[in-house]
PDB file of N, CA and C in Angstrom:
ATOM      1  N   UNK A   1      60.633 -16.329  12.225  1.00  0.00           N
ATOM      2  CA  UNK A   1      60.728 -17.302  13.304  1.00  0.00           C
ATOM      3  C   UNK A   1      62.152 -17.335  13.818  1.00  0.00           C
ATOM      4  N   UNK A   2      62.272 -17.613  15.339  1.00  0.00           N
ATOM      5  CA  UNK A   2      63.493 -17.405  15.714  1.00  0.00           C
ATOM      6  C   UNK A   2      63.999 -18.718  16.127  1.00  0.00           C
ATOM      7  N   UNK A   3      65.044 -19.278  15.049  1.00  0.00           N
ATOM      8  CA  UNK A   3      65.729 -20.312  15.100  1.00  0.00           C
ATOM      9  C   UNK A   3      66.528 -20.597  15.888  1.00  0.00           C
ATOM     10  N   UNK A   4      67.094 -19.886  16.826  1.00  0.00           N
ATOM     11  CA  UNK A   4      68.190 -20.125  17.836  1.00  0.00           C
ATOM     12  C   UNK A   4      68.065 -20.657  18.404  1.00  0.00           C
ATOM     13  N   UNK A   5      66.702 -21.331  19.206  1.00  0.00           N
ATOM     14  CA  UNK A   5      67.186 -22.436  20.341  1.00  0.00           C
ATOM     15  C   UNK A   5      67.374 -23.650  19.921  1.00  0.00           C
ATOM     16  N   UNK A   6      67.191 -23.786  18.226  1.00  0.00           N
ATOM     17  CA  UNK A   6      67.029 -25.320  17.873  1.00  0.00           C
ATOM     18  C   UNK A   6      69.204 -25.443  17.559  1.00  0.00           C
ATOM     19  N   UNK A   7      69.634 -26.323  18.383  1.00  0.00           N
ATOM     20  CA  UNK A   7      70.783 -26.866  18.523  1.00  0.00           C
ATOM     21  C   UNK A   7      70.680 -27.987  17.791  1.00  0.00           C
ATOM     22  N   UNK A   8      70.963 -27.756  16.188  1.00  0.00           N
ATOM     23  CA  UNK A   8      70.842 -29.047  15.360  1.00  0.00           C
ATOM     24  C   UNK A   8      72.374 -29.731  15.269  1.00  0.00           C
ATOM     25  N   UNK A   9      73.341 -29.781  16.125  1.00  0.00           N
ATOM     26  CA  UNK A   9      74.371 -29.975  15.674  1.00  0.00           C
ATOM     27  C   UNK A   9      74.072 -31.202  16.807  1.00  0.00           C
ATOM     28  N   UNK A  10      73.619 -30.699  18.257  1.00  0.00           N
ATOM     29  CA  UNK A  10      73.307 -32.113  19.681  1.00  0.00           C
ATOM     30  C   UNK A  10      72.018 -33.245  19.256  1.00  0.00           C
ATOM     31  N   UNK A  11      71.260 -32.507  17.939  1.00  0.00           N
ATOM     32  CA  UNK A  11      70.949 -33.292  17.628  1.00  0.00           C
ATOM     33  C   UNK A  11      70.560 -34.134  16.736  1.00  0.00           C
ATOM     34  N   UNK A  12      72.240 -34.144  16.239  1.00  0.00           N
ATOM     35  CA  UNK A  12      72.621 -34.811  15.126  1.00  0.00           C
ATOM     36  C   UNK A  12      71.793 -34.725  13.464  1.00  0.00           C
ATOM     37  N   UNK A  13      71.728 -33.610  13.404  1.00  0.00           N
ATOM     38  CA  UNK A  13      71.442 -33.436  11.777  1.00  0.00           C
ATOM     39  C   UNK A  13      72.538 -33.091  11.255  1.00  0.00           C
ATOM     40  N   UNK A  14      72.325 -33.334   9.816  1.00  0.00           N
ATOM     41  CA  UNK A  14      73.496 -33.280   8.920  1.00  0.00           C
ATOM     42  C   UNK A  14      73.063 -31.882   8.170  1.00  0.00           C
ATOM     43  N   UNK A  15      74.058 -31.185   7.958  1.00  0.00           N
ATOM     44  CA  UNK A  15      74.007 -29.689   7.635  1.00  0.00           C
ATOM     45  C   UNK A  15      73.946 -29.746   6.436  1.00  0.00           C
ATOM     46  N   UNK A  16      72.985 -28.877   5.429  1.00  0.00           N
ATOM     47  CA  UNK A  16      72.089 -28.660   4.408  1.00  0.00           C
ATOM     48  C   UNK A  16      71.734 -29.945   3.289  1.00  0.00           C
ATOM     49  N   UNK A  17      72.882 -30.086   2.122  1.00  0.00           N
ATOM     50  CA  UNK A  17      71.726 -30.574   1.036  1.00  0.00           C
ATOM     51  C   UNK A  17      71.445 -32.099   1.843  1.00  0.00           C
ATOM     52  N   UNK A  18      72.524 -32.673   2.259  1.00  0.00           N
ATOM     53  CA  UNK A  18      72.467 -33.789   3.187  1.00  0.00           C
ATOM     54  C   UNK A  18      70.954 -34.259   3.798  1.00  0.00           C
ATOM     55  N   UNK A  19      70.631 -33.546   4.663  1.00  0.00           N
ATOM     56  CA  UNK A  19      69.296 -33.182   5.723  1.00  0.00           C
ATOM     57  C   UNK A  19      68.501 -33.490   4.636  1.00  0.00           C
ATOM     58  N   UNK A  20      68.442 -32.307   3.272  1.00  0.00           N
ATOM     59  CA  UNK A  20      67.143 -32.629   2.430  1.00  0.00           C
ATOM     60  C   UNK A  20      67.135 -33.568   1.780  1.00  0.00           C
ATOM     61  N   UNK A  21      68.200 -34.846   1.522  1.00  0.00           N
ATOM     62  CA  UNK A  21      68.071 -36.318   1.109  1.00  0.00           C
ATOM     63  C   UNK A  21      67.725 -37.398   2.155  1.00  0.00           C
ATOM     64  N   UNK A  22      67.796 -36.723   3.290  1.00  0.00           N
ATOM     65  CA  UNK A  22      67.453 -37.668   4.495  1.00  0.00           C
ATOM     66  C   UNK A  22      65.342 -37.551   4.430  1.00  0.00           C
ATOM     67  N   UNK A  23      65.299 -36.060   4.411  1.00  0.00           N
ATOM     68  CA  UNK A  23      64.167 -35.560   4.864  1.00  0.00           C
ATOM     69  C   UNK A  23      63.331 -36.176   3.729  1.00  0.00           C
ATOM     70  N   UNK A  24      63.533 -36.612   2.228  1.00  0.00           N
ATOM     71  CA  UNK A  24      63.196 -37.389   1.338  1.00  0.00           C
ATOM     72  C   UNK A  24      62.822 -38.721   1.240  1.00  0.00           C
ATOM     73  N   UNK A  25      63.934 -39.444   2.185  1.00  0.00           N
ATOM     74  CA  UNK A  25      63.474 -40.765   2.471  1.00  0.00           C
ATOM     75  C   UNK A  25      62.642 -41.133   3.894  1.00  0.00           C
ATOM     76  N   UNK A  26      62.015 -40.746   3.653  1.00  0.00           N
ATOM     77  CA  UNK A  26      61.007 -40.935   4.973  1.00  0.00           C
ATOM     78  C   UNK A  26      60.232 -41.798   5.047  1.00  0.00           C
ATOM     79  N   UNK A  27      59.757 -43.072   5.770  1.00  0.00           N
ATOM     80  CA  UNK A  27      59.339 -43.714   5.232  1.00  0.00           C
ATOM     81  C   UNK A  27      57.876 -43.499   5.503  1.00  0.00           C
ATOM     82  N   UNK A  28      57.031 -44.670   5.256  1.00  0.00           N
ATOM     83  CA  UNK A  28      55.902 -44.401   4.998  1.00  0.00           C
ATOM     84  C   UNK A  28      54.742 -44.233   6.044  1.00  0.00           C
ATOM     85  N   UNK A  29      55.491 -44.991   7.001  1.00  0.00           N
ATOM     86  CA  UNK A  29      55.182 -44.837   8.672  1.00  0.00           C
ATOM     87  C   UNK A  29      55.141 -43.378   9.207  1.00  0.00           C
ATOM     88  N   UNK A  30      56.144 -42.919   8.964  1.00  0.00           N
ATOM     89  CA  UNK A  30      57.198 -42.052   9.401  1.00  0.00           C
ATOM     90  C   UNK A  30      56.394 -40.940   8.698  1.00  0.00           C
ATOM     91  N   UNK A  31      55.873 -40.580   7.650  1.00  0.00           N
ATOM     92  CA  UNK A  31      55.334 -39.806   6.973  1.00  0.00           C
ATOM     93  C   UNK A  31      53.777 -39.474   7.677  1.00  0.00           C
ATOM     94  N   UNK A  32      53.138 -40.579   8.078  1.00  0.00           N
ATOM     95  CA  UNK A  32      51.982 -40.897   8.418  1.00  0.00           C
ATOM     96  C   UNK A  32      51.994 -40.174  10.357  1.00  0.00           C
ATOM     97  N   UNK A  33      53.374 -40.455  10.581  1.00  0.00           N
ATOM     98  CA  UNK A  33      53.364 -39.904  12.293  1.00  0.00           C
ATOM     99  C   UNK A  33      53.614 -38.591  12.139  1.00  0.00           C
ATOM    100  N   UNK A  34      54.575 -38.036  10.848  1.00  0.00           N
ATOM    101  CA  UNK A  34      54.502 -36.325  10.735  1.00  0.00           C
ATOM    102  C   UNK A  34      53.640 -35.705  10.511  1.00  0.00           C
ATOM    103  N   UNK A  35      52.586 -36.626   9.624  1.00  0.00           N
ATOM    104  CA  UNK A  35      51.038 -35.645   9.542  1.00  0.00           C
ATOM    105  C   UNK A  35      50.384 -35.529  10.707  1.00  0.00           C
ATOM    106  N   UNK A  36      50.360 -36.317  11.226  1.00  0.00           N
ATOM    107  CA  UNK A  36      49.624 -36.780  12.463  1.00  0.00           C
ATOM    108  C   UNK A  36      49.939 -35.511  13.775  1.00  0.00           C
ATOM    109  N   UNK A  37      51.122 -35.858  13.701  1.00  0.00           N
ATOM    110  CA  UNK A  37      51.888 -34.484  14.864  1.00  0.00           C
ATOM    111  C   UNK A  37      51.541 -32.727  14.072  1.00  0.00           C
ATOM    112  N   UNK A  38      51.613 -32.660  13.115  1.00  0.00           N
ATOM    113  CA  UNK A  38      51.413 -31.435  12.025  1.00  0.00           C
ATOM    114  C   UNK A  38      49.790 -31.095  12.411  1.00  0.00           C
ATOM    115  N   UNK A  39      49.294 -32.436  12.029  1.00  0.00           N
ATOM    116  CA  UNK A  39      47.597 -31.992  12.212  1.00  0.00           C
ATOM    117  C   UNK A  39      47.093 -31.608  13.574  1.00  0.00           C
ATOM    118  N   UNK A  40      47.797 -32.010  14.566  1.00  0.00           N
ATOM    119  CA  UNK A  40      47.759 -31.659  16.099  1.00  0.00           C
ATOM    120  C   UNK A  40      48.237 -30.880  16.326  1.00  0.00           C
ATOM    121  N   UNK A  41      49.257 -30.058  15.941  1.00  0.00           N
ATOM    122  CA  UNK A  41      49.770 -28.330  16.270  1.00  0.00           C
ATOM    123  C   UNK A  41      48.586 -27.927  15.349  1.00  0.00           C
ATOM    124  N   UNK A  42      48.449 -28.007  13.951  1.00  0.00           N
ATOM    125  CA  UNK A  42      47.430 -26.993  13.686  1.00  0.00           C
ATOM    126  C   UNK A  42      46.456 -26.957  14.603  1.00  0.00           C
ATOM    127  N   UNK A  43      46.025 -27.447  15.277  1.00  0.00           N
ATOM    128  CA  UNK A  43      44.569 -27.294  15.423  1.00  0.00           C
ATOM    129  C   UNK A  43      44.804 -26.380  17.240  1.00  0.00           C
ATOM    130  N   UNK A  44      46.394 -26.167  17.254  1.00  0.00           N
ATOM    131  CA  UNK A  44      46.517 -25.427  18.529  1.00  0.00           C
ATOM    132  C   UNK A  44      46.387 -23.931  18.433  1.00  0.00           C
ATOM    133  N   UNK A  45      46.165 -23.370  18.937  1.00  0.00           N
ATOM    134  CA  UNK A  45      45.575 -21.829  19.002  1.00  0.00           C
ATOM    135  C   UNK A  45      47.148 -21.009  19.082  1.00  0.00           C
ATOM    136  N   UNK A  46      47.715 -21.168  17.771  1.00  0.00           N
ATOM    137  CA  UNK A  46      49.077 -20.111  17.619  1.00  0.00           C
ATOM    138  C   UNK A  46      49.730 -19.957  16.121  1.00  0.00           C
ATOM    139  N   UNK A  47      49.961 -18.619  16.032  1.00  0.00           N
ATOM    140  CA  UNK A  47      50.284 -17.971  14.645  1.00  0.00           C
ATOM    141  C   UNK A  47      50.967 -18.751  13.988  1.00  0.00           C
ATOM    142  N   UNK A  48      51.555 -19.926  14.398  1.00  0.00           N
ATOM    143  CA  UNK A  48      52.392 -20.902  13.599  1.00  0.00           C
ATOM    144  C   UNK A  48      50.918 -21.738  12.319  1.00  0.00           C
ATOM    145  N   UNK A  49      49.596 -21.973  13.310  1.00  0.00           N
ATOM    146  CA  UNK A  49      48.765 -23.233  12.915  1.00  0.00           C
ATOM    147  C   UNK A  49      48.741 -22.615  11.616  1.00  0.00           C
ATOM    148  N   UNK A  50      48.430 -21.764  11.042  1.00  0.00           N
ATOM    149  CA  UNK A  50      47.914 -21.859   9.672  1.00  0.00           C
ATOM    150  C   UNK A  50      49.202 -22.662   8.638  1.00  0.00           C
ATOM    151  N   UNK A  51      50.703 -22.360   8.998  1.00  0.00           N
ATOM    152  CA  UNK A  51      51.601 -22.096   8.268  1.00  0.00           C
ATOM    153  C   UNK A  51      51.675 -24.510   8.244  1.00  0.00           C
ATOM    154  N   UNK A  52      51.280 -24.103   9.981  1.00  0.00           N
ATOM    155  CA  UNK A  52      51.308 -26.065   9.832  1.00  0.00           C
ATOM    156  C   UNK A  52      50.143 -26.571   9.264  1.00  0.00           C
ATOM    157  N   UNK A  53      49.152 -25.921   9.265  1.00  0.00           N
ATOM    158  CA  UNK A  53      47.633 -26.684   8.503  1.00  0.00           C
ATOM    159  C   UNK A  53      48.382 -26.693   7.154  1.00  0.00           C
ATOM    160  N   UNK A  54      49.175 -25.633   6.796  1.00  0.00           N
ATOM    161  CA  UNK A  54      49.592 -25.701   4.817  1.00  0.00           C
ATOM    162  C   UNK A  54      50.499 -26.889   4.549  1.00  0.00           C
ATOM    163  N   UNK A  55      51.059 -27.328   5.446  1.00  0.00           N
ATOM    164  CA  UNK A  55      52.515 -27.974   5.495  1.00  0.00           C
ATOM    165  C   UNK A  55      51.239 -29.527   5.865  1.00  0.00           C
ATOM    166  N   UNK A  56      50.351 -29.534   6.320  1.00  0.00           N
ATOM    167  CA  UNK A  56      49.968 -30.643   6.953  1.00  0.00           C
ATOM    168  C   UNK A  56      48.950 -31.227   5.687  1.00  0.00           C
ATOM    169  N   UNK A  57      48.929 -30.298   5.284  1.00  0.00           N
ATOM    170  CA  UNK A  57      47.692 -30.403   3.261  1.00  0.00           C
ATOM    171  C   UNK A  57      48.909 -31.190   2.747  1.00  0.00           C
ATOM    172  N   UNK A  58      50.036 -30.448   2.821  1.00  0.00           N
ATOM    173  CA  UNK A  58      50.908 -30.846   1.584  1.00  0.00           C
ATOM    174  C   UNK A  58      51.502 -32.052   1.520  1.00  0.00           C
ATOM    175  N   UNK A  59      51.424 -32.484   2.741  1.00  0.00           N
ATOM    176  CA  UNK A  59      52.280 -33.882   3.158  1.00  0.00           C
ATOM    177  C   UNK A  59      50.869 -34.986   2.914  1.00  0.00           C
ATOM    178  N   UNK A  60      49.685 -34.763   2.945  1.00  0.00           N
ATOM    179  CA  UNK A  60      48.423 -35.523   3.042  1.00  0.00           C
ATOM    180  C   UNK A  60      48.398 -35.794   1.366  1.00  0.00           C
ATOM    181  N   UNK A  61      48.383 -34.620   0.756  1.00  0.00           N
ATOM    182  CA  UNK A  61      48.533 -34.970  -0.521  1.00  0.00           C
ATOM    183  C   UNK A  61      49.427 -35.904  -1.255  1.00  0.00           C
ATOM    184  N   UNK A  62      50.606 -36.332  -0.755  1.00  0.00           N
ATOM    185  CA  UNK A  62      51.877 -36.400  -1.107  1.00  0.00           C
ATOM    186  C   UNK A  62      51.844 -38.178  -0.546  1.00  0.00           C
ATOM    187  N   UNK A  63      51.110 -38.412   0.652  1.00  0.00           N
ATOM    188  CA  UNK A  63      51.387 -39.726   0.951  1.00  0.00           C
ATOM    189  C   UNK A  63      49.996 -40.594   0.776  1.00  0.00           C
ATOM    190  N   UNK A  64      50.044 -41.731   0.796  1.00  0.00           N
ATOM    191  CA  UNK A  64      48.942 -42.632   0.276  1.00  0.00           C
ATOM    192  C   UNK A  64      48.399 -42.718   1.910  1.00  0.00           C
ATOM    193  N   UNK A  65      46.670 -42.746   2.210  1.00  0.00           N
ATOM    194  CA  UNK A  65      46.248 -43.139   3.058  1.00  0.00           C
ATOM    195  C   UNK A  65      46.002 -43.743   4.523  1.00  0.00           C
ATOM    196  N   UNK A  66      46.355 -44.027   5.028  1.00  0.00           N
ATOM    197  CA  UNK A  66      46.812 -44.612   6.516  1.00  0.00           C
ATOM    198  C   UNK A  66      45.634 -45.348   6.370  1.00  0.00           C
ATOM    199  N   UNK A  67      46.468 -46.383   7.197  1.00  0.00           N
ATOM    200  CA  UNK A  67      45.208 -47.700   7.185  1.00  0.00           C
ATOM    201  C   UNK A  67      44.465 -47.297   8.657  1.00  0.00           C
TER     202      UNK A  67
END
């Protein structure tokens, strides 16, 4: 995958282990709107969906239910 157009510096992420203690506290809302967006690219017709259907299992597993 070609990472270059993502300009993470304009938008304000913090560069490496940083990011993955942020990306940890997510809250529970917040967890519930990433599946949500994850489960809606998978289901779009491009070589990415399978890699987001795996990523969209793993986060479903990981968080408690949505009301």
């Amino acid at each position: 995958m070609d990472d270059d157009f993502l300009d993470l510096d304009s938008a304000g992420f913090a560069p490496g282990k940083t990011t993955a203690e942020r990306l940890a506290l997510l809250t529970l809302d917040e967890a519930h709107d990433l599946l949500r967006l994850l489960q809606a690219v998978a289901q779009e017709d491009s070589p990415l969906s399978p890699d987001v259907d795996r990523w969209a299992r793993e986060i479903a597993g990981r968080i408690p239910s949505g009301s």
